[in-house]
C-alpha atoms as a PDB file:
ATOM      1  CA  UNK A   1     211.817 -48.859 139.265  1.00  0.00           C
ATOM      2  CA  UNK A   2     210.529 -49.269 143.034  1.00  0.00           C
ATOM      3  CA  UNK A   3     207.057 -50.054 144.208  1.00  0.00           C
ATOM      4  CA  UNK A   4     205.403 -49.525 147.628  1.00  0.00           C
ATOM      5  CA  UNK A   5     204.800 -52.520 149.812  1.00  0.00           C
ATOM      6  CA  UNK A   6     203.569 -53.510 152.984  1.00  0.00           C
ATOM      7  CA  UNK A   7     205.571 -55.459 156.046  1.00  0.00           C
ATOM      8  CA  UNK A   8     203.432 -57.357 158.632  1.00  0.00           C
ATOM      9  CA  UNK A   9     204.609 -56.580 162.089  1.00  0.00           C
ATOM     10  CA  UNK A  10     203.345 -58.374 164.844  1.00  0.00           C
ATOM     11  CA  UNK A  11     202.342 -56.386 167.938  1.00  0.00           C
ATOM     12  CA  UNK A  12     199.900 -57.782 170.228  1.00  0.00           C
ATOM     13  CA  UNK A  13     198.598 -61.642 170.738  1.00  0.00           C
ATOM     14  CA  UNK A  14     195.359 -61.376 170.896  1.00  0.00           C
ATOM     15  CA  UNK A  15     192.377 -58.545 170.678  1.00  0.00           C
ATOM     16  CA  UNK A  16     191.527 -58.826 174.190  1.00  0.00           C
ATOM     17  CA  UNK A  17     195.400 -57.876 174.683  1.00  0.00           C
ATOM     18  CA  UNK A  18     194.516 -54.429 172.590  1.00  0.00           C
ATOM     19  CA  UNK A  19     191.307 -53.883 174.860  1.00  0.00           C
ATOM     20  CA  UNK A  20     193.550 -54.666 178.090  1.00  0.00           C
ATOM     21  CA  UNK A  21     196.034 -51.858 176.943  1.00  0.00           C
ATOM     22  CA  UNK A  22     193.308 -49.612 176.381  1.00  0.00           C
ATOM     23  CA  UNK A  23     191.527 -49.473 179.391  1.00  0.00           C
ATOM     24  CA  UNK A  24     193.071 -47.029 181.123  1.00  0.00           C
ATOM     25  CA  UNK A  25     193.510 -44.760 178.388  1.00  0.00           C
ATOM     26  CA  UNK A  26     191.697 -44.023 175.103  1.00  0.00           C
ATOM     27  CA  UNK A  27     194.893 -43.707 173.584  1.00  0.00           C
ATOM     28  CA  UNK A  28     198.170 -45.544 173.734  1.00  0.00           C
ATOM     29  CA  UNK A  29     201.659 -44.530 172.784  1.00  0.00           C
ATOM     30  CA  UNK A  30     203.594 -47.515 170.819  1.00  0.00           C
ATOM     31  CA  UNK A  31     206.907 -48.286 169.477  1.00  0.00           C
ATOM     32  CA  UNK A  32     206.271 -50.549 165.809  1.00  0.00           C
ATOM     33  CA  UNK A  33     209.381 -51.403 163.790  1.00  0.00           C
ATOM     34  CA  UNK A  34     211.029 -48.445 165.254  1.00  0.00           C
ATOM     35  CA  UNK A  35     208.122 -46.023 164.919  1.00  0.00           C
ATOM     36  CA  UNK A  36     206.164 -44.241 167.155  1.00  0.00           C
ATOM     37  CA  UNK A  37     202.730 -44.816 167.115  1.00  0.00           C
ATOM     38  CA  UNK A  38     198.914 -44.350 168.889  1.00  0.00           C
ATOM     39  CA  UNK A  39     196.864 -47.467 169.195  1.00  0.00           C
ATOM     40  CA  UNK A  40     193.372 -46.163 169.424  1.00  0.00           C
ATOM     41  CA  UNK A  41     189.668 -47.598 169.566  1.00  0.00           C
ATOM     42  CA  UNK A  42     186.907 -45.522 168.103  1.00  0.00           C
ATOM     43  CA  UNK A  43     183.668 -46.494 167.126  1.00  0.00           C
ATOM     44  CA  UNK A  44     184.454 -50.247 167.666  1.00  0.00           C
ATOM     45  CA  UNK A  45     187.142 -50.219 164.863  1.00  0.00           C
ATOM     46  CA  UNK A  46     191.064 -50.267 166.514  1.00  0.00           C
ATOM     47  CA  UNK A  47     193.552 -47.709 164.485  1.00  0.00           C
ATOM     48  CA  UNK A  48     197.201 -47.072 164.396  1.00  0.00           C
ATOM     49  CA  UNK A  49     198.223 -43.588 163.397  1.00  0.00           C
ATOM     50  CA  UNK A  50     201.841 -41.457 163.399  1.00  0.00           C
ATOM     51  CA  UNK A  51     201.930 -39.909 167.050  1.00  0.00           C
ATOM     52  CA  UNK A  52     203.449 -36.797 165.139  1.00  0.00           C
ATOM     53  CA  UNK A  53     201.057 -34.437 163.899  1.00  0.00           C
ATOM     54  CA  UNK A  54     201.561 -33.326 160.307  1.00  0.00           C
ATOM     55  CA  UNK A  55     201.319 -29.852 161.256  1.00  0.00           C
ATOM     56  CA  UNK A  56     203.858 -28.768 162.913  1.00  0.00           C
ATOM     57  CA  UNK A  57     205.502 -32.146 164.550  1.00  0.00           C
ATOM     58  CA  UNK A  58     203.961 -31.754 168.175  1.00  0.00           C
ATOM     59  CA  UNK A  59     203.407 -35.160 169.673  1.00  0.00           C
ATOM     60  CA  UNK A  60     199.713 -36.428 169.534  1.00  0.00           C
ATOM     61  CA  UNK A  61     199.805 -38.397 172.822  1.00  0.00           C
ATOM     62  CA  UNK A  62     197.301 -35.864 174.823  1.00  0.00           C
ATOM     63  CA  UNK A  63     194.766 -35.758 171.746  1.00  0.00           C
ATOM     64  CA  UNK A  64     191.196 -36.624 171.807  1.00  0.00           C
ATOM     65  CA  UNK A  65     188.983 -38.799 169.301  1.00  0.00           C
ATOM     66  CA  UNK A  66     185.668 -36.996 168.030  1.00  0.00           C
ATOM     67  CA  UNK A  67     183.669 -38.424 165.188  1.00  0.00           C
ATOM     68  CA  UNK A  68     186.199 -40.678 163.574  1.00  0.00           C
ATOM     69  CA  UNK A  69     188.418 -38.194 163.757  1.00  0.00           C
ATOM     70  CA  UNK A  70     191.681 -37.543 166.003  1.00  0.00           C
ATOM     71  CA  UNK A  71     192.352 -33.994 167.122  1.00  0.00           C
ATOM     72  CA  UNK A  72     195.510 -32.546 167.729  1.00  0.00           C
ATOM     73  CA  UNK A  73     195.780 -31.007 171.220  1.00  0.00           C
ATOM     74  CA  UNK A  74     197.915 -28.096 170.035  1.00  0.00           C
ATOM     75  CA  UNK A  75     196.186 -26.713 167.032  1.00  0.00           C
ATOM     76  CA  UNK A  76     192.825 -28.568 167.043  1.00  0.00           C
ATOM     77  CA  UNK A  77     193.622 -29.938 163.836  1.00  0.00           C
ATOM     78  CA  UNK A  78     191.477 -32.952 163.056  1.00  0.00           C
ATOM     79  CA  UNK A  79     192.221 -35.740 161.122  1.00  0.00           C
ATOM     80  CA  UNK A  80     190.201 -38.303 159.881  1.00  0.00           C
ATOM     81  CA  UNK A  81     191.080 -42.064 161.102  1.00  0.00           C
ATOM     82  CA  UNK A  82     190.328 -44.058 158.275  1.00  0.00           C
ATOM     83  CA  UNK A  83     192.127 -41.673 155.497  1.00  0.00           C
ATOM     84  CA  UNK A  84     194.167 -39.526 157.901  1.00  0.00           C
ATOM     85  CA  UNK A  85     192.989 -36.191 155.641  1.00  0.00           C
ATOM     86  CA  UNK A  86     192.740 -32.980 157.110  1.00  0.00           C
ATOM     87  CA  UNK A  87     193.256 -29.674 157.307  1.00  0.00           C
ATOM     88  CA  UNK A  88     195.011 -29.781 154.055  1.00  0.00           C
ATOM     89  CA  UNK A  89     197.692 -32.280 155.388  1.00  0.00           C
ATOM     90  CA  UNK A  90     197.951 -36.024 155.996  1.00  0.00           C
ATOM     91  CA  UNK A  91     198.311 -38.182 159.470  1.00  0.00           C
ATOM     92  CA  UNK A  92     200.131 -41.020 158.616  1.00  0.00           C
ATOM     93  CA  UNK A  93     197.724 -44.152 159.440  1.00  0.00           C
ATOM     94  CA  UNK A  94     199.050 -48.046 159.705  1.00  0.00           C
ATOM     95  CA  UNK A  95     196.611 -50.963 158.584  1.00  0.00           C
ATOM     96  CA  UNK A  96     195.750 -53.736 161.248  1.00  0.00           C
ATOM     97  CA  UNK A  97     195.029 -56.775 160.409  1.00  0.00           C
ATOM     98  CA  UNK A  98     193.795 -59.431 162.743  1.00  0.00           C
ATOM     99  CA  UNK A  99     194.981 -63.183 162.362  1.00  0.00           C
ATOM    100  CA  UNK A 100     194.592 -66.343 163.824  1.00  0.00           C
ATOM    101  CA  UNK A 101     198.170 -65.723 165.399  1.00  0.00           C
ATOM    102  CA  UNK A 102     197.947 -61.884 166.434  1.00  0.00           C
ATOM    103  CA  UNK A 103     197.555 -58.565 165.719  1.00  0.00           C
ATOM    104  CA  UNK A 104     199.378 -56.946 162.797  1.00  0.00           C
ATOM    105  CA  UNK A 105     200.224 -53.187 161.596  1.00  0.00           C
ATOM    106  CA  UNK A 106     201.295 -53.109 158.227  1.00  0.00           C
ATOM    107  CA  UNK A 107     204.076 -50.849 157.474  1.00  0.00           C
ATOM    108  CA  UNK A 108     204.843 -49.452 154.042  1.00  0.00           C
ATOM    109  CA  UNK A 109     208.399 -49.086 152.546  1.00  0.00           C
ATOM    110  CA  UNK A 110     209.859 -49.240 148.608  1.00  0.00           C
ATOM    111  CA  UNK A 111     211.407 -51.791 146.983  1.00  0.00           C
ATOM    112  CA  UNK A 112     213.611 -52.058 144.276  1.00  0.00           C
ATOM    113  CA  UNK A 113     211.648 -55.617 142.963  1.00  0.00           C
END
């Protein structure tokens, strides 16, 4: 048997590190653990999502946030940031959790234990 479980990976210091990479755009592309990622801040709350949209692959890097959503600049496909439904698909979305130490994105893999 496997299960699903969640690494920690530490990728910023501190929250006012996120806000300084942020400034200058709403969205920011990131390499995690190898993956390519959008750090994002809508509606106060900071997300991590796939910067591949479930769709048809395209990039998300020139999308825009609307309603706690994120909306694919090629198809207009919006997904929700939270759950990353919509349209029938799924946008892969990372957890962040802030610590004492940094700022976290948990990334899932299997296990055999």
């Amino acid at each position: 048997m496997f299960s699903t479980k969640i690494k920690w990976v530490k990728f910023a210091d501190t929250v006012a590190e996120l806000e300084e990479q942020l400034k200058k755009k709403p969205l920011k592309k990131v390499l995690i653990d190898g993956k390519s990622m959008l750090l994002l801040k809508e509606q106060g709350d900071f997300y991590l999502v796939k910067n591949k949209c479930p769709h048809q692959g395209i990039e998300l890097t020139g999308a825009v946030c609307e309603n706690g959503k994120i909306v694919c600049p090629w198809h207009h496909y919006a997904f929700d940031l939270k759950t990353g439904r919509g349209g029938g698909l799924h946008l892969e979305n990372y957890p962040i959790e802030i610590r004492v130490d940094g700022c976290y994105a948990g990334i899932e893999y299997f296990s055999w234990f």
